[in-house]
N, C-alpha and C. Protein backbone atom coordinates (compact mmCIF):
# COMPACT_ATOMS: atom_id res chain seq x y z
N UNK A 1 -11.26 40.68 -52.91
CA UNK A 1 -11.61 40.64 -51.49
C UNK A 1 -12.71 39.61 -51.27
N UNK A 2 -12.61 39.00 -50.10
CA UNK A 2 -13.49 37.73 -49.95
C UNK A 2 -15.05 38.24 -49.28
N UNK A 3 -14.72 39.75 -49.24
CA UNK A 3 -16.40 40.30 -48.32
C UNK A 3 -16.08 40.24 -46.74
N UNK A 4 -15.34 39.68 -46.65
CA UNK A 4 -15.35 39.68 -44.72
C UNK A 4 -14.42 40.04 -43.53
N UNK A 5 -15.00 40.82 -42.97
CA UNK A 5 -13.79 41.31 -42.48
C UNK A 5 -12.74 40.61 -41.57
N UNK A 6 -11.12 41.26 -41.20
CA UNK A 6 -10.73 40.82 -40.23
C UNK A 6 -11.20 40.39 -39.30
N UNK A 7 -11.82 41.13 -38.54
CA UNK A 7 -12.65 40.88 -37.09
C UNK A 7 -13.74 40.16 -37.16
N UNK A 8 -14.54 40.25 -38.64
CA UNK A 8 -15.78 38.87 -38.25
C UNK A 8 -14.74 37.35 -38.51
N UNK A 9 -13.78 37.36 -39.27
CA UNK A 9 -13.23 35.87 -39.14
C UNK A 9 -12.15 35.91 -37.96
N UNK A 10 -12.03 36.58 -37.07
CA UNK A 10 -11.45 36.40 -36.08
C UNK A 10 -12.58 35.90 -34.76
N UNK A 11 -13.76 36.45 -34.86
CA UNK A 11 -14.93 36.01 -34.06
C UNK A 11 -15.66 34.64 -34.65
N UNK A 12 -15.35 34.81 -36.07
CA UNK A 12 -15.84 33.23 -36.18
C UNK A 12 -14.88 32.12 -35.34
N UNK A 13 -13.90 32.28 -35.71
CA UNK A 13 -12.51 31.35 -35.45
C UNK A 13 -12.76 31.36 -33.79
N UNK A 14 -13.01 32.39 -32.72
CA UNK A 14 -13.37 32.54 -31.44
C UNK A 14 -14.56 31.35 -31.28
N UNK A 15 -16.06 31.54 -31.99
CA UNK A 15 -16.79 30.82 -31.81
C UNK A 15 -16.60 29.71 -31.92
N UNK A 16 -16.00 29.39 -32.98
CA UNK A 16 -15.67 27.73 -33.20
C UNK A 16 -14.47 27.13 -32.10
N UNK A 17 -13.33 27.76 -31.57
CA UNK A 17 -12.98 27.59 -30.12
C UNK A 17 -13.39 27.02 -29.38
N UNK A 18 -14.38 28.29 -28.61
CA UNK A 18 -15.38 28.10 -27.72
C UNK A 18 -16.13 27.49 -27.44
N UNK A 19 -16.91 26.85 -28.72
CA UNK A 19 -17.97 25.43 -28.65
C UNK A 19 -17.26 24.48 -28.24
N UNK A 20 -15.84 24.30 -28.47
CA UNK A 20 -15.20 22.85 -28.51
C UNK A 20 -14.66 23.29 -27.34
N UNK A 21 -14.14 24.17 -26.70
CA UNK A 21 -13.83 23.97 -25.38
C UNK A 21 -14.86 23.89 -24.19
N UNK A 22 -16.04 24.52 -24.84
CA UNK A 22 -17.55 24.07 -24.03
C UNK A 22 -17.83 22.91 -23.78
N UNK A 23 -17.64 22.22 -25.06
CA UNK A 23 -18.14 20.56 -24.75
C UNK A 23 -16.95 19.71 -24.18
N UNK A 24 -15.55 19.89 -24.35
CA UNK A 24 -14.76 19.12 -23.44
C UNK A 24 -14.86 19.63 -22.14
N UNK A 25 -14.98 21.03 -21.24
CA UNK A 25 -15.85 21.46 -20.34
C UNK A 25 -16.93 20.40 -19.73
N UNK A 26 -17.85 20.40 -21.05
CA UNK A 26 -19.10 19.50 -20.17
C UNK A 26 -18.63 18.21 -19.82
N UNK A 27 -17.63 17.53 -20.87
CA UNK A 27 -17.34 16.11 -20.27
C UNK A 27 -16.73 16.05 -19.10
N UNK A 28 -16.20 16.95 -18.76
CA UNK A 28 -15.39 17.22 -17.32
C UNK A 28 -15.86 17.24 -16.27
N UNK A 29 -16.86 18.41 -16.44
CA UNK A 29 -17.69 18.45 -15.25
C UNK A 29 -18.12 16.87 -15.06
N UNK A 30 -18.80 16.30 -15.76
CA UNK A 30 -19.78 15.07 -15.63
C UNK A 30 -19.01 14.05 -14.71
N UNK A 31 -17.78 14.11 -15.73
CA UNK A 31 -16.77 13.00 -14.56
C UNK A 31 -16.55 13.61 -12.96
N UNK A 32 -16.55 14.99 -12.94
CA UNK A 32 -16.41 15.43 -11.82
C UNK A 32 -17.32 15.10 -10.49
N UNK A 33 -18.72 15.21 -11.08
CA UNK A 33 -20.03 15.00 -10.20
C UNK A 33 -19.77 13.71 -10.32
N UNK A 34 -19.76 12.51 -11.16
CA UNK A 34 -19.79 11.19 -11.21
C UNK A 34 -18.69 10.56 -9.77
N UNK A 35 -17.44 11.13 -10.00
CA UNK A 35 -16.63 10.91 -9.20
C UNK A 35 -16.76 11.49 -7.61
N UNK A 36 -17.65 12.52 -7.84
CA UNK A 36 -17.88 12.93 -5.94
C UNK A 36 -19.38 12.08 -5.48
N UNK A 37 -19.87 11.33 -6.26
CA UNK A 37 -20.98 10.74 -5.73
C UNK A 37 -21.06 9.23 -5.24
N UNK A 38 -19.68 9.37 -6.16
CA UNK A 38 -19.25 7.56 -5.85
C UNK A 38 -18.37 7.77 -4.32
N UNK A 39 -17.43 8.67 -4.31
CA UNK A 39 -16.24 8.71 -3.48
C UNK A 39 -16.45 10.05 -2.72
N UNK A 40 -17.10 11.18 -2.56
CA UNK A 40 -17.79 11.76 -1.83
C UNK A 40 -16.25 13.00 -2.46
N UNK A 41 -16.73 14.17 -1.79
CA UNK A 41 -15.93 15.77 -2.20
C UNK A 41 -14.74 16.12 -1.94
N UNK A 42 -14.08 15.26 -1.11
CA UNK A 42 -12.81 15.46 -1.00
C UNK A 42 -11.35 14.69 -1.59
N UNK A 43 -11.02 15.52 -2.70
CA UNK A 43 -9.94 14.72 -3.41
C UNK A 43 -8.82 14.26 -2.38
N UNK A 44 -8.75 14.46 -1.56
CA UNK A 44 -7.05 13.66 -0.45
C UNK A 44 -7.53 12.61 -0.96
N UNK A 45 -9.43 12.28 -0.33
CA UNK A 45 -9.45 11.02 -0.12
C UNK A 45 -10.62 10.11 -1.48
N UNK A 46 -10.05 10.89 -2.60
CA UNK A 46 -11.14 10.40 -3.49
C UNK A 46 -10.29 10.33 -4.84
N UNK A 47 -9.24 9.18 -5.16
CA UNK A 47 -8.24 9.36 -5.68
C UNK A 47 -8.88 9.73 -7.59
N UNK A 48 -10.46 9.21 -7.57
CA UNK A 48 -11.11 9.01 -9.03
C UNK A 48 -11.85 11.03 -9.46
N UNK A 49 -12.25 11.89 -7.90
CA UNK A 49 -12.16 13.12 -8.07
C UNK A 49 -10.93 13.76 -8.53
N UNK A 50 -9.80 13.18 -7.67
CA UNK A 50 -8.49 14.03 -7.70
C UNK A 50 -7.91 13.54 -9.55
N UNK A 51 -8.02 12.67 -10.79
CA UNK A 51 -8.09 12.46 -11.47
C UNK A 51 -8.49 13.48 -12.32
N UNK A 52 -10.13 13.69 -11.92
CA UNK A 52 -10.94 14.46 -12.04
C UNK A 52 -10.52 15.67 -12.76
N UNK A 53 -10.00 16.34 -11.44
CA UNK A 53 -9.79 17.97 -11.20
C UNK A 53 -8.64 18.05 -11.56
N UNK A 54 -7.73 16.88 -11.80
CA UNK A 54 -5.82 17.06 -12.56
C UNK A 54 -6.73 17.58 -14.06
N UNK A 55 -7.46 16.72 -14.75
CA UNK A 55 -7.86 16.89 -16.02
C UNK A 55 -8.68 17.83 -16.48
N UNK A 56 -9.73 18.58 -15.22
CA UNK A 56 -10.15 19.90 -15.68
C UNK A 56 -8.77 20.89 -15.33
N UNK A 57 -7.82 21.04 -14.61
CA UNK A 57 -6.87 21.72 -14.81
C UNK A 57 -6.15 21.78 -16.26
N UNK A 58 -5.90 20.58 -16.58
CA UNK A 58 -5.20 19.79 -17.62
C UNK A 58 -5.96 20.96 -18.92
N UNK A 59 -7.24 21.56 -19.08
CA UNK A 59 -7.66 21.77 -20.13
C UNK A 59 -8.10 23.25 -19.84
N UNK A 60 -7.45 23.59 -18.65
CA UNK A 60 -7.38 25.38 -17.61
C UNK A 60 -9.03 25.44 -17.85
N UNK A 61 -9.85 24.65 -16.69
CA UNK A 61 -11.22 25.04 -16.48
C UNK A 61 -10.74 25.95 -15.33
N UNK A 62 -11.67 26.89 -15.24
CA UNK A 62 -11.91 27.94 -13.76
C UNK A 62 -12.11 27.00 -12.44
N UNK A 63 -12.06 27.01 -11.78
CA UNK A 63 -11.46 26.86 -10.59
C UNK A 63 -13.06 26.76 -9.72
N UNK A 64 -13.43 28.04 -10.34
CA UNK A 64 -14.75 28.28 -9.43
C UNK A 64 -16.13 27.39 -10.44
N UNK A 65 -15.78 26.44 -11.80
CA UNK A 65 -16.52 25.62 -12.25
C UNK A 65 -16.33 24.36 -11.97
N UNK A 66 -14.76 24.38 -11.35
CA UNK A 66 -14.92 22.79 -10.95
C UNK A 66 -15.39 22.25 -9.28
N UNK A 67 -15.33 23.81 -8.50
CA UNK A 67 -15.74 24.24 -6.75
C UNK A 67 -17.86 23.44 -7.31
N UNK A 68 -18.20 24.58 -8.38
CA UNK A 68 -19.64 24.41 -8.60
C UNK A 68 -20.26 23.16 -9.05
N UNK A 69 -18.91 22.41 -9.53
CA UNK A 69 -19.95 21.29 -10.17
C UNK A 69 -20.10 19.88 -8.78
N UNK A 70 -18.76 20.24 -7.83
CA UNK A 70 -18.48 19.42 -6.76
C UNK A 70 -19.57 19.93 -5.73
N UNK A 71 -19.84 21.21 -6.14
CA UNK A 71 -20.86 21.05 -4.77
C UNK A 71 -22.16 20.67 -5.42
N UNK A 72 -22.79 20.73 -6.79
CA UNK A 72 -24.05 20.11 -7.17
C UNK A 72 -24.30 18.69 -6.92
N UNK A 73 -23.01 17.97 -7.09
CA UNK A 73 -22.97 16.64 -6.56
C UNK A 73 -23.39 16.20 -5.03
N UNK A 74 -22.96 16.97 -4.64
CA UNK A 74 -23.10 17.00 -3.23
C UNK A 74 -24.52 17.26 -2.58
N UNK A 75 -25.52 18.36 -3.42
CA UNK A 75 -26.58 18.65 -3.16
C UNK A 75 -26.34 19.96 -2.57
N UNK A 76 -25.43 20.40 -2.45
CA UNK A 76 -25.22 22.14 -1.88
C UNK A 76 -25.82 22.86 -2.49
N UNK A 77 -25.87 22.96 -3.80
CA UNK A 77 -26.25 24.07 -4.79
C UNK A 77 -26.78 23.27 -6.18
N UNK A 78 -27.25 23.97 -6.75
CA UNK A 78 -27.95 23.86 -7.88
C UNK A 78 -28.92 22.80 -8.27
N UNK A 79 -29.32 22.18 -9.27
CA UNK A 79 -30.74 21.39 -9.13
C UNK A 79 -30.34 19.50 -8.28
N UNK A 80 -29.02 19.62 -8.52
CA UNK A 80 -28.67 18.11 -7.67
C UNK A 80 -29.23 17.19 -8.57
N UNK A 81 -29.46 16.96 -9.87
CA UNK A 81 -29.37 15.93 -10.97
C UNK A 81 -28.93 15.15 -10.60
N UNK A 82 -29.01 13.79 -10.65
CA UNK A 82 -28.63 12.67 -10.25
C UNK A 82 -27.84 12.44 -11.61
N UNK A 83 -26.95 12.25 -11.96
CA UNK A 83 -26.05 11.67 -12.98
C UNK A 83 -25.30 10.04 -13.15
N UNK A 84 -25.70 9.73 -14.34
CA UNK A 84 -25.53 8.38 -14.24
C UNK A 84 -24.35 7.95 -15.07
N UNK A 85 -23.23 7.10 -14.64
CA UNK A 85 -22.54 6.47 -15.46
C UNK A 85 -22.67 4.83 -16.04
N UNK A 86 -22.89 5.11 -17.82
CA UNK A 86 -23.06 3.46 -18.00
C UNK A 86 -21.98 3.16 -19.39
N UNK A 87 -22.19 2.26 -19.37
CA UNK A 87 -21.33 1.67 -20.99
C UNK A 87 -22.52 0.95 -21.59
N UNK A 88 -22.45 1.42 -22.62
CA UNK A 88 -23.00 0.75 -23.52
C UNK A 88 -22.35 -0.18 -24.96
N UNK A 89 -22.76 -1.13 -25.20
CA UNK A 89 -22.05 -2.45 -26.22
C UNK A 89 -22.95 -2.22 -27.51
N UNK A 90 -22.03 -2.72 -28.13
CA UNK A 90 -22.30 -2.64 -29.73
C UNK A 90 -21.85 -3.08 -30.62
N UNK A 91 -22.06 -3.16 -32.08
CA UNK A 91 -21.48 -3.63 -33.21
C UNK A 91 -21.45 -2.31 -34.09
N UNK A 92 -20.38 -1.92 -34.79
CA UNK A 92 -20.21 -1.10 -36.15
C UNK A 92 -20.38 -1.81 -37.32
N UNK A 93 -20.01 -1.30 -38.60
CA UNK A 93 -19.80 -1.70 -39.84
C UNK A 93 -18.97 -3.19 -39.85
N UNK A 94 -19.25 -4.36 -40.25
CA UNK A 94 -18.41 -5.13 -40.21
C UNK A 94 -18.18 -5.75 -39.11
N UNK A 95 -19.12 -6.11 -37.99
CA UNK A 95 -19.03 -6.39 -37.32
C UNK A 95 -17.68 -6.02 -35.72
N UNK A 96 -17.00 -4.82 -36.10
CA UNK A 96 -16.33 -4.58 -35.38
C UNK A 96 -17.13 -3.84 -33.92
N UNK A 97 -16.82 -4.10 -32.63
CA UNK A 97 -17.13 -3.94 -31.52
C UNK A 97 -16.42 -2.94 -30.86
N UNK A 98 -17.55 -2.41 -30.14
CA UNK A 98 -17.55 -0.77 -29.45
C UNK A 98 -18.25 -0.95 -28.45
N UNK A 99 -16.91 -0.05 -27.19
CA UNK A 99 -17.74 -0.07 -25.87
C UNK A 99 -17.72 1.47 -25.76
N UNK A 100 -18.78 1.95 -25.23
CA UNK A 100 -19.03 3.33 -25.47
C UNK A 100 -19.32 3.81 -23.96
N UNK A 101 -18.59 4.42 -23.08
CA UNK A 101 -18.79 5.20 -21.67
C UNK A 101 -19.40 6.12 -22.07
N UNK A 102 -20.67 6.27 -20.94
CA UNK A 102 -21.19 7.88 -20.80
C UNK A 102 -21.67 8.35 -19.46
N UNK A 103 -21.57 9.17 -19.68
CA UNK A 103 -21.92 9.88 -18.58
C UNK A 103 -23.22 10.68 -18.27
N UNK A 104 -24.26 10.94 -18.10
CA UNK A 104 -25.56 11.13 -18.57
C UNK A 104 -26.55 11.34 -17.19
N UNK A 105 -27.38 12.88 -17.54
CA UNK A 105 -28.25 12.88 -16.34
C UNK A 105 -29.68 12.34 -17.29
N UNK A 106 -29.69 12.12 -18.49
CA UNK A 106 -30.88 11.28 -18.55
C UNK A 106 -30.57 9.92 -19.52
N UNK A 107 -30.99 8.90 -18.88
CA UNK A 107 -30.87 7.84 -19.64
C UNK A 107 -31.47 7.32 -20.81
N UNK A 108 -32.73 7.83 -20.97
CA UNK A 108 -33.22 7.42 -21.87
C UNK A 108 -32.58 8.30 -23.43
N UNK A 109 -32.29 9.48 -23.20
CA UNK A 109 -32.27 10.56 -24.02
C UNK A 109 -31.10 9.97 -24.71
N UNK A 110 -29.81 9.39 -23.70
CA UNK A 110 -28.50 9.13 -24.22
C UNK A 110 -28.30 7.88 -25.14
N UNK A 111 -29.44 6.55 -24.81
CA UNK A 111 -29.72 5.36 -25.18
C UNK A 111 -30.12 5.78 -26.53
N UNK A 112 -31.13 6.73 -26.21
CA UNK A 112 -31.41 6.97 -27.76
C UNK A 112 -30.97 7.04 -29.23
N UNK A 113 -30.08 8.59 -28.41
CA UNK A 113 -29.03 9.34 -29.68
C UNK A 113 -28.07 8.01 -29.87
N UNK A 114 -27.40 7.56 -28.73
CA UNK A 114 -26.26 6.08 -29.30
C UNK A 114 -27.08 5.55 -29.97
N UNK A 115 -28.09 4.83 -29.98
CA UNK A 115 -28.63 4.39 -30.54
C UNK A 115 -28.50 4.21 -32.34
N UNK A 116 -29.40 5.77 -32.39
CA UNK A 116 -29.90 6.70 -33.28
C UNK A 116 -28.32 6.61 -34.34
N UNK A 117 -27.41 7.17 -33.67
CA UNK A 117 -25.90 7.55 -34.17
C UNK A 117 -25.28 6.06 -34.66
N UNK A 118 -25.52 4.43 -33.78
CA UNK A 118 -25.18 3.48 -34.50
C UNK A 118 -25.69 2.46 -35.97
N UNK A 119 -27.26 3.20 -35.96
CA UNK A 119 -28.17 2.68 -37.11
C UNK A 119 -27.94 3.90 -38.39
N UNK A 120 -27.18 4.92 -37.87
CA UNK A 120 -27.14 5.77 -39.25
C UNK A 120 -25.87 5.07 -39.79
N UNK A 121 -24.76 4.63 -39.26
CA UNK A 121 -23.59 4.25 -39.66
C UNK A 121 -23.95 2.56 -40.13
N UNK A 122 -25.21 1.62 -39.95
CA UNK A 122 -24.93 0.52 -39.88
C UNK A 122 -24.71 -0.46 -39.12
N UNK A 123 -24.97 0.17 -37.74
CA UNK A 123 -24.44 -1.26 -36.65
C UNK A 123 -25.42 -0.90 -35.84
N UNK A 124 -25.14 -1.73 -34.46
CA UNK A 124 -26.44 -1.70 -33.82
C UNK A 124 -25.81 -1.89 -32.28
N UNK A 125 -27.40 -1.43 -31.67
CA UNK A 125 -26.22 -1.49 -30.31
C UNK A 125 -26.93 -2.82 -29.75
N UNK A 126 -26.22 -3.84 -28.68
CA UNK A 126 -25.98 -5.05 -28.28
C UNK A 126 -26.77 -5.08 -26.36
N UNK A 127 -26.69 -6.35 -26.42
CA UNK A 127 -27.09 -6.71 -24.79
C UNK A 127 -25.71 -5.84 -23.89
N UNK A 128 -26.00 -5.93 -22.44
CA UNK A 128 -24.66 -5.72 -22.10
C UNK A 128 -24.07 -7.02 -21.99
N UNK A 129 -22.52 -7.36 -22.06
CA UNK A 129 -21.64 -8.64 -22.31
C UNK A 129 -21.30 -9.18 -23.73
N UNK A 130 -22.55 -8.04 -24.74
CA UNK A 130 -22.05 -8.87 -26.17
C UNK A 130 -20.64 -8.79 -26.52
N UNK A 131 -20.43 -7.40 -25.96
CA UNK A 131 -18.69 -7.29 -27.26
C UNK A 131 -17.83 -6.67 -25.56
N UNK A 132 -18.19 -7.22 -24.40
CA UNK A 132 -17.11 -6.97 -23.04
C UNK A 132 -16.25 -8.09 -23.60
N UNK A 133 -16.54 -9.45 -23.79
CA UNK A 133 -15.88 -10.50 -24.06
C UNK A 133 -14.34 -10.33 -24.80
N UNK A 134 -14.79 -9.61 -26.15
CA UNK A 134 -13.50 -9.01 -26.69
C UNK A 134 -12.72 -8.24 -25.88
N UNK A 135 -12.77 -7.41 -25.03
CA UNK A 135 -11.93 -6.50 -24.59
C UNK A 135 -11.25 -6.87 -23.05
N UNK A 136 -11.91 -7.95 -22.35
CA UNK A 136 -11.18 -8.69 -21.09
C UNK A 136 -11.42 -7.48 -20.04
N UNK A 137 -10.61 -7.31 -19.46
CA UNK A 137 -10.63 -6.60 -18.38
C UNK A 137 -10.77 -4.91 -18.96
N UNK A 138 -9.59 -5.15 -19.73
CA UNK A 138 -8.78 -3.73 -20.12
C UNK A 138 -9.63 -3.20 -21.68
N UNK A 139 -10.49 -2.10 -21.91
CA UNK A 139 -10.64 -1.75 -23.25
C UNK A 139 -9.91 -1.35 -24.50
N UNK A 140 -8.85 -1.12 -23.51
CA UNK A 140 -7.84 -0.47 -24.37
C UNK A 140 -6.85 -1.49 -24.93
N UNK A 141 -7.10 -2.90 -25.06
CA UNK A 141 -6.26 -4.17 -25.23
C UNK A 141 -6.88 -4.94 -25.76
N UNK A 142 -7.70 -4.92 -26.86
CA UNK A 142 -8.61 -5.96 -27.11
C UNK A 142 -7.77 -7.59 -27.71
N UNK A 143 -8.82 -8.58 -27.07
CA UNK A 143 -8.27 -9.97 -27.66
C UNK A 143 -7.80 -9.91 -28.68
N UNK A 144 -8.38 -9.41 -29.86
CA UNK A 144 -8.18 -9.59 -31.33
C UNK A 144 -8.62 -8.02 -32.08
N UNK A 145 -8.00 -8.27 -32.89
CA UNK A 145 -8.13 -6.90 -33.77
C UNK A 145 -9.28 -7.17 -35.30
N UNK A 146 -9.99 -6.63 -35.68
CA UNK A 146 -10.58 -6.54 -37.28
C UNK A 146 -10.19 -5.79 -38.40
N UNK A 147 -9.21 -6.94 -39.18
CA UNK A 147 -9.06 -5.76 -40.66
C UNK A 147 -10.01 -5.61 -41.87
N UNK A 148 -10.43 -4.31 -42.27
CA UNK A 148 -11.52 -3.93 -42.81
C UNK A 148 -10.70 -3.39 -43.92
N UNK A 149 -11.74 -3.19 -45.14
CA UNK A 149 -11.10 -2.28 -46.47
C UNK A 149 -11.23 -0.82 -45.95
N UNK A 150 -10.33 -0.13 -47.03
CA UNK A 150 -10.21 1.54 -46.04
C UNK A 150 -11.72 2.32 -46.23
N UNK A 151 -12.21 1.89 -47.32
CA UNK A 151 -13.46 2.96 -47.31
C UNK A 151 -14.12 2.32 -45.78
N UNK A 152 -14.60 0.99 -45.68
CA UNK A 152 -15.30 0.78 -44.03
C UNK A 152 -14.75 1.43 -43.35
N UNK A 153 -13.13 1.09 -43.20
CA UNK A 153 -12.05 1.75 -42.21
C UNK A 153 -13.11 3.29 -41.95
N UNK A 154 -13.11 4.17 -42.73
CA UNK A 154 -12.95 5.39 -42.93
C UNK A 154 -14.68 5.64 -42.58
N UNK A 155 -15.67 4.42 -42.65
CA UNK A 155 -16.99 5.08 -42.32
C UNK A 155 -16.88 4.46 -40.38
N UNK A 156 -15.78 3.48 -40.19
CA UNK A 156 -16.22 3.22 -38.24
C UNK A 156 -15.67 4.16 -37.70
N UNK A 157 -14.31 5.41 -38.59
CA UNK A 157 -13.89 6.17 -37.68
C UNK A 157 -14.18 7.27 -37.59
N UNK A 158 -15.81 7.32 -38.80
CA UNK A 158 -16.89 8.39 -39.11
C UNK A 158 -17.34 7.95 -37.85
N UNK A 159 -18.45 7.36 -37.47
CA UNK A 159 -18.93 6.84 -36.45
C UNK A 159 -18.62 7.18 -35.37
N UNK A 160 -17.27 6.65 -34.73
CA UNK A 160 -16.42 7.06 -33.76
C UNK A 160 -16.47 8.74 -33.54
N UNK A 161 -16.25 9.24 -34.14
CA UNK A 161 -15.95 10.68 -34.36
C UNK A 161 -17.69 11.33 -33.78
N UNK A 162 -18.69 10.54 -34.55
CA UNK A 162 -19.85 11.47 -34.19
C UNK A 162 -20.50 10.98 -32.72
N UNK A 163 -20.14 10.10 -32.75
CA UNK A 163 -20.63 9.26 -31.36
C UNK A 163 -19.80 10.13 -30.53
N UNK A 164 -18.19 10.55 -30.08
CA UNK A 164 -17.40 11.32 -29.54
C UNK A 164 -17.96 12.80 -29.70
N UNK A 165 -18.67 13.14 -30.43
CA UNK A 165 -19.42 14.80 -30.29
C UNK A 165 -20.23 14.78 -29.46
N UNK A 166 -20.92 13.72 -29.08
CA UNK A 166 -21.69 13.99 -28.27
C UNK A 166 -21.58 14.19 -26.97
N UNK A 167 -22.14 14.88 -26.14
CA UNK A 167 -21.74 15.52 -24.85
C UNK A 167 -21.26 14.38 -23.75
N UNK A 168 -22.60 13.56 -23.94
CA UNK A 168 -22.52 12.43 -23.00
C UNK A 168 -21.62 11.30 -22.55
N UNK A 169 -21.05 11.41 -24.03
CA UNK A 169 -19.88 10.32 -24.28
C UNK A 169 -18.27 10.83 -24.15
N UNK A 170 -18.39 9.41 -22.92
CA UNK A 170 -16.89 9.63 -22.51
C UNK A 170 -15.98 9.45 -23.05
N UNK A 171 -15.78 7.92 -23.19
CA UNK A 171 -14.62 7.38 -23.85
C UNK A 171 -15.42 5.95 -25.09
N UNK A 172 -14.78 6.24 -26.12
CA UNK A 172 -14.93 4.79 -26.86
C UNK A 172 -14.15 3.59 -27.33
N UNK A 173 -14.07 2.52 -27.47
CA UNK A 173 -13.19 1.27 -27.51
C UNK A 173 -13.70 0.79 -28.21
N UNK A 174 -12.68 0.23 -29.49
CA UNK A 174 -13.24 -0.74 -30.55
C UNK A 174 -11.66 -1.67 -30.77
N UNK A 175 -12.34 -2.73 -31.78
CA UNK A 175 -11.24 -3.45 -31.60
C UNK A 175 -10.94 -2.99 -33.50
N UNK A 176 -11.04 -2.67 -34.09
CA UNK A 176 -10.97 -2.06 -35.34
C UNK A 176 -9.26 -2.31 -35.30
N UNK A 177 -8.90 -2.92 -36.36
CA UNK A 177 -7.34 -2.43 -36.90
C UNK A 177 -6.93 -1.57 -37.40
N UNK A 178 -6.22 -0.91 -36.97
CA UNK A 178 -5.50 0.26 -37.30
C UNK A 178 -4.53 0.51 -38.11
């Protein structure tokens, strides 16, 4: 016998769930407030909310968390945080390039940890325009691709991965070969 019961590894397995549906939760909300402050509370006419609220459906948020986070935006309720959306540029291992979206009610805190998270892996983060150049309009299309040996391979998509835990961070783009 391993010592543990049914029900505590059924509550572990719950907890570990729960955290990860907490934090895709938080990224949701963020886009949510981001999107009613640019384009104001009403999805008819706010096609980047209505996005929004397809994708907290998309992941069955409550109904009455995505009502709460649209009215904090708004200033109806709760502390009315000003929330900021930026990208931030960079270099990984090998010079491969990363554009990193976030979403963030404090800026300095988020600059940081990216920061913090690109000097543990080896790279560093850039002006804004260093590594837009590679990616043109579209992030998801970069000019050119970088082939790396698999162990690098395997520490930028370490990187990727911890930079993506973090709450703040939306989406990331590299031109890394795959």
């Amino acid at each position: 016998m391993s010592g543990h019961s049914h029900s505590h590894n059924i509550k572990r397995a719950k907890d570990s769930t729960d955290a990860k549906r907490a934090k895709e939760f938080t990224k949701i909300l963020r886009l949510v407030i981001v999107a009613v402050k640019k384009g104001g509370g009403d999805p008819n006419s706010n096609p980047n909310l209505r996005l929004a609220i397809e994708k907290a459906r998309g992941a069955n948020m409550p109904k009455e968390n995505i009502d709460r986070a649209i009215n904090r935006a708004l200033g109806v309720a709760g502390d009315g945080g000003e929330m900021y959306e930026l990208r931030y540029e960079g270099y990984g291992p090998e010079g491969v390039a990363l554009m990193i979206d976030v979403v963030t009610d404090n800026k300095n805190r988020t600059l940081a940890e990216v920061r913090q998270t690109l000097n543990k892996f080896g790279g560093s983060l850039g002006e804004p325009g260093c590594a837009s150049y590679i990616f043109g309009n579209d992030p998801r299309n970069p000019q050119f691709r970088i082939p790396v040996a698999d162990n690098i391979k395997n520490k930028i998509l370490e990187l990727v991965e911890e930079l993506e835990d973090n709450d703040d961070v939306q989406d990331i783009f590299h031109n890394l070969e795959e």
